[in-house]
N, C-alpha and C. Protein backbone atom coordinates (compact mmCIF):
# COMPACT_ATOMS: atom_id res chain seq x y z
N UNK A 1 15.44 -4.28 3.21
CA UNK A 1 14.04 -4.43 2.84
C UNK A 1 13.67 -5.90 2.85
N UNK A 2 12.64 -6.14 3.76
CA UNK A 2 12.15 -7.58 3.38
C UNK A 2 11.06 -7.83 2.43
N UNK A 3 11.46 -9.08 2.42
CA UNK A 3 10.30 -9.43 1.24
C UNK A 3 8.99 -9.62 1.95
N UNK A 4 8.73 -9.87 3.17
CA UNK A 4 7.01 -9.80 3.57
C UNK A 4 6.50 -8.26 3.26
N UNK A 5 7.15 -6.88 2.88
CA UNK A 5 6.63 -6.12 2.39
C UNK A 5 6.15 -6.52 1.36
N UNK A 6 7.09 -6.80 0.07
CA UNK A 6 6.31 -7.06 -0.94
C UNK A 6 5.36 -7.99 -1.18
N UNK A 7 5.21 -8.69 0.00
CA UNK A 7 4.02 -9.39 -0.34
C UNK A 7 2.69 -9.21 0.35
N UNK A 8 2.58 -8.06 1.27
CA UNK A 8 1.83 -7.49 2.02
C UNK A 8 1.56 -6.30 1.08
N UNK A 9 2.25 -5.72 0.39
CA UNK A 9 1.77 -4.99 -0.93
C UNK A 9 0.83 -5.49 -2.11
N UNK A 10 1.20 -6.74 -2.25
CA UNK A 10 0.39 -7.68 -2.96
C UNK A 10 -0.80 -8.23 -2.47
N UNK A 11 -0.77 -8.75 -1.24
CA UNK A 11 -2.03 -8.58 -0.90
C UNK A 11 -3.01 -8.04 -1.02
N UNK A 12 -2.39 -6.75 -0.36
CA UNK A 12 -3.60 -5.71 -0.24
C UNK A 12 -3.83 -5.59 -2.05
N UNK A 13 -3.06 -5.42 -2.95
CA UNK A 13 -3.53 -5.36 -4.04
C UNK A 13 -4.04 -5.97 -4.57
N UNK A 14 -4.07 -7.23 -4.65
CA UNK A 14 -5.50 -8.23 -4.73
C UNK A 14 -6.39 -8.11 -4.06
N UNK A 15 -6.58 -7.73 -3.16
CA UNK A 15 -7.45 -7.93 -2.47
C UNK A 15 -8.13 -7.11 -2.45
N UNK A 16 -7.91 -5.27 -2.85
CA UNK A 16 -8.31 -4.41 -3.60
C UNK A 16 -8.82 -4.64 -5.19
N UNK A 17 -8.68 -5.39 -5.80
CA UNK A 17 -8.64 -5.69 -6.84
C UNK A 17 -10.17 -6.57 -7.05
N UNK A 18 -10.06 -7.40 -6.43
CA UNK A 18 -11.21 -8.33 -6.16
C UNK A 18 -12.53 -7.39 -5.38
N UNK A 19 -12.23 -6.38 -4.44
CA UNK A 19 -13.20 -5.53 -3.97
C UNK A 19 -13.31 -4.48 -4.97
N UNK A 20 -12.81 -4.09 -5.68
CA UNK A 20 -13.28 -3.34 -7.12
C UNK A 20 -14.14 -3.97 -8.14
N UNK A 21 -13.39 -5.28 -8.62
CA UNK A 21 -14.67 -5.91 -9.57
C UNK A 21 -15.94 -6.11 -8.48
N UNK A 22 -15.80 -6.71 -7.82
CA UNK A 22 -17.61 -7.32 -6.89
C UNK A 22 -18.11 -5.77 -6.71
N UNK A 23 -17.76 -4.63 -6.78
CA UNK A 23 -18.38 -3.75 -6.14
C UNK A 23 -18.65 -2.99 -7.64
N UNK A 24 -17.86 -2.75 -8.56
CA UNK A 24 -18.31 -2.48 -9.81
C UNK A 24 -18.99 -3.30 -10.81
N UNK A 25 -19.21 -4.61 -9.92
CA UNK A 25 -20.09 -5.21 -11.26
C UNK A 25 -21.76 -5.08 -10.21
N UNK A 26 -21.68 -4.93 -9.05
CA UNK A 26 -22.87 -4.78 -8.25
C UNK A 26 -23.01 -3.29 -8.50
N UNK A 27 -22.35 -2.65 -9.38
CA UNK A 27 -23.26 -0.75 -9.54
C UNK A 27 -23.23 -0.31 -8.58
N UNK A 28 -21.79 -0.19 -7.83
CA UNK A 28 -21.31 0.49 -6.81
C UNK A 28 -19.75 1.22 -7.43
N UNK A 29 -20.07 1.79 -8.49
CA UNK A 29 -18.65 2.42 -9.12
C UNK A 29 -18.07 3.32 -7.76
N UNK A 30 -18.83 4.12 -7.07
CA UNK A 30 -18.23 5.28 -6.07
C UNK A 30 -17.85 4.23 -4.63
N UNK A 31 -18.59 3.57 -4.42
CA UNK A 31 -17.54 2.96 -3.51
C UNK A 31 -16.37 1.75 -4.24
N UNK A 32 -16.70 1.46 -4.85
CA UNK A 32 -14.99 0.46 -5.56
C UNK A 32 -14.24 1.95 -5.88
N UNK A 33 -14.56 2.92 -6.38
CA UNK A 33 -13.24 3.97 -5.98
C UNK A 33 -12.85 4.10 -4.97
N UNK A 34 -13.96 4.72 -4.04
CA UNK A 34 -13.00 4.70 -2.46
C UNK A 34 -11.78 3.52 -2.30
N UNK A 35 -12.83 2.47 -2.50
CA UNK A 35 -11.97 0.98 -2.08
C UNK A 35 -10.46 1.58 -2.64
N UNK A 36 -10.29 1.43 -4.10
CA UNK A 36 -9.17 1.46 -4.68
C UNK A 36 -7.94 2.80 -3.92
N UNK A 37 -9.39 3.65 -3.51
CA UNK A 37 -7.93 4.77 -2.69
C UNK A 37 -8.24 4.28 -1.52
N UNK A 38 -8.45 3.84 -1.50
CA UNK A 38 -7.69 3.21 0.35
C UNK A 38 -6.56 1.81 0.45
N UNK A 39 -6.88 1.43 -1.01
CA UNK A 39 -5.36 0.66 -0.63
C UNK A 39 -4.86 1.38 -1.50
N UNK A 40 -4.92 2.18 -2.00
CA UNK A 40 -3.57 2.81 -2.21
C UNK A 40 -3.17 4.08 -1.17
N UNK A 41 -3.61 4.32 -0.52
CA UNK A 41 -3.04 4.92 0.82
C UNK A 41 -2.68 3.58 2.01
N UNK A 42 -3.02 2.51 2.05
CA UNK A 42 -2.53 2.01 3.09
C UNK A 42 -1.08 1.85 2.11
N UNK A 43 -1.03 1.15 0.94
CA UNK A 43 0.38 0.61 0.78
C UNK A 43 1.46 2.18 0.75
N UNK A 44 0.99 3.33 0.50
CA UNK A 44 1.78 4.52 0.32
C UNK A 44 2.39 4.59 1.88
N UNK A 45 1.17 4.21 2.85
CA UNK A 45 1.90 4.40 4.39
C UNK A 45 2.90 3.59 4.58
N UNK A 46 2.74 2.24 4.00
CA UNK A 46 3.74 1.35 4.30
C UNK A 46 5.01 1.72 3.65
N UNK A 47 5.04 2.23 2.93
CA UNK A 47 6.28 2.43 1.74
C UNK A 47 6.59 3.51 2.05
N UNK A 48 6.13 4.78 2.84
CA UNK A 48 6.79 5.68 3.68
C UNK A 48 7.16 5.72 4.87
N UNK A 49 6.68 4.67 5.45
CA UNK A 49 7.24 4.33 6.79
C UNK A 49 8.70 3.90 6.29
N UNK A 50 8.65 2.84 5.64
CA UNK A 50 9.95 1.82 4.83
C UNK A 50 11.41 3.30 4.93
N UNK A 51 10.43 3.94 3.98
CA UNK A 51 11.72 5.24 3.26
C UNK A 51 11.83 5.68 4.32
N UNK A 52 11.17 6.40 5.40
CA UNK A 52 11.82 6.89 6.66
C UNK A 52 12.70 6.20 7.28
N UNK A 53 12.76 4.87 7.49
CA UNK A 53 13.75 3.74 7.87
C UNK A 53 15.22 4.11 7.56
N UNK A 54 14.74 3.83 5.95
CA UNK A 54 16.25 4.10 5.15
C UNK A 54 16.32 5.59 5.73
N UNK A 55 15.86 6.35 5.42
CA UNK A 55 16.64 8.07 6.06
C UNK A 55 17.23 7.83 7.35
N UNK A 56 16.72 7.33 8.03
CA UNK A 56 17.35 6.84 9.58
C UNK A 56 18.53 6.10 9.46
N UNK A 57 18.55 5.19 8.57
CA UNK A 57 19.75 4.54 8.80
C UNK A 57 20.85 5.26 7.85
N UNK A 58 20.84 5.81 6.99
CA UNK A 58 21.37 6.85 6.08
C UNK A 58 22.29 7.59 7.34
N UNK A 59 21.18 8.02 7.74
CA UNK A 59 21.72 9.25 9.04
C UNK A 59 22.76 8.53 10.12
N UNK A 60 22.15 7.79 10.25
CA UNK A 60 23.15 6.83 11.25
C UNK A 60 24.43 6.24 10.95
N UNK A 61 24.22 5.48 9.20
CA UNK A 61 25.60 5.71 8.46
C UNK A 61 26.66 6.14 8.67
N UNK A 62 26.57 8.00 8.51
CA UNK A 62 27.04 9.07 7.92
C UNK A 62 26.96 10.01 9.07
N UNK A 63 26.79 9.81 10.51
CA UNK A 63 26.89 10.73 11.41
C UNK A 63 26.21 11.58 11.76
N UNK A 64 25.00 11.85 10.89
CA UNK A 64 24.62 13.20 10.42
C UNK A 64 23.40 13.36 11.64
């Protein structure tokens, strides 16, 4: 695992973070939700791509 994941996780989570307050203090509560589920589906893609990795190399390990 590298560390530019975790900081490409962080990103996006600031950066989600900052598009939640500006959009909930402008009386846009329904889109700063969207916002908030969409980085949390981009970082879920990234972090299941990641775990498929490890299953691959698991497999490759172990013969299987």
């Amino acid at each position: 695992m590298d560390v530019d994941l975790i900081f490409k996780i962080a990103a996006v989570g600031i950066l989600v973070a900052v598009l939640n307050q500006v959009l909930s203090r402008a009386g846009r509560e329904e889109q700063a939700m969207m916002t908030t589920l969409a980085g949390l589906v981009v970082v879920l893609m990234m972090v299941v791509r990641e775990i498929a990795d490890l299953f691959d190399l698991v497999k490759t390990l172990f013969h299987l």
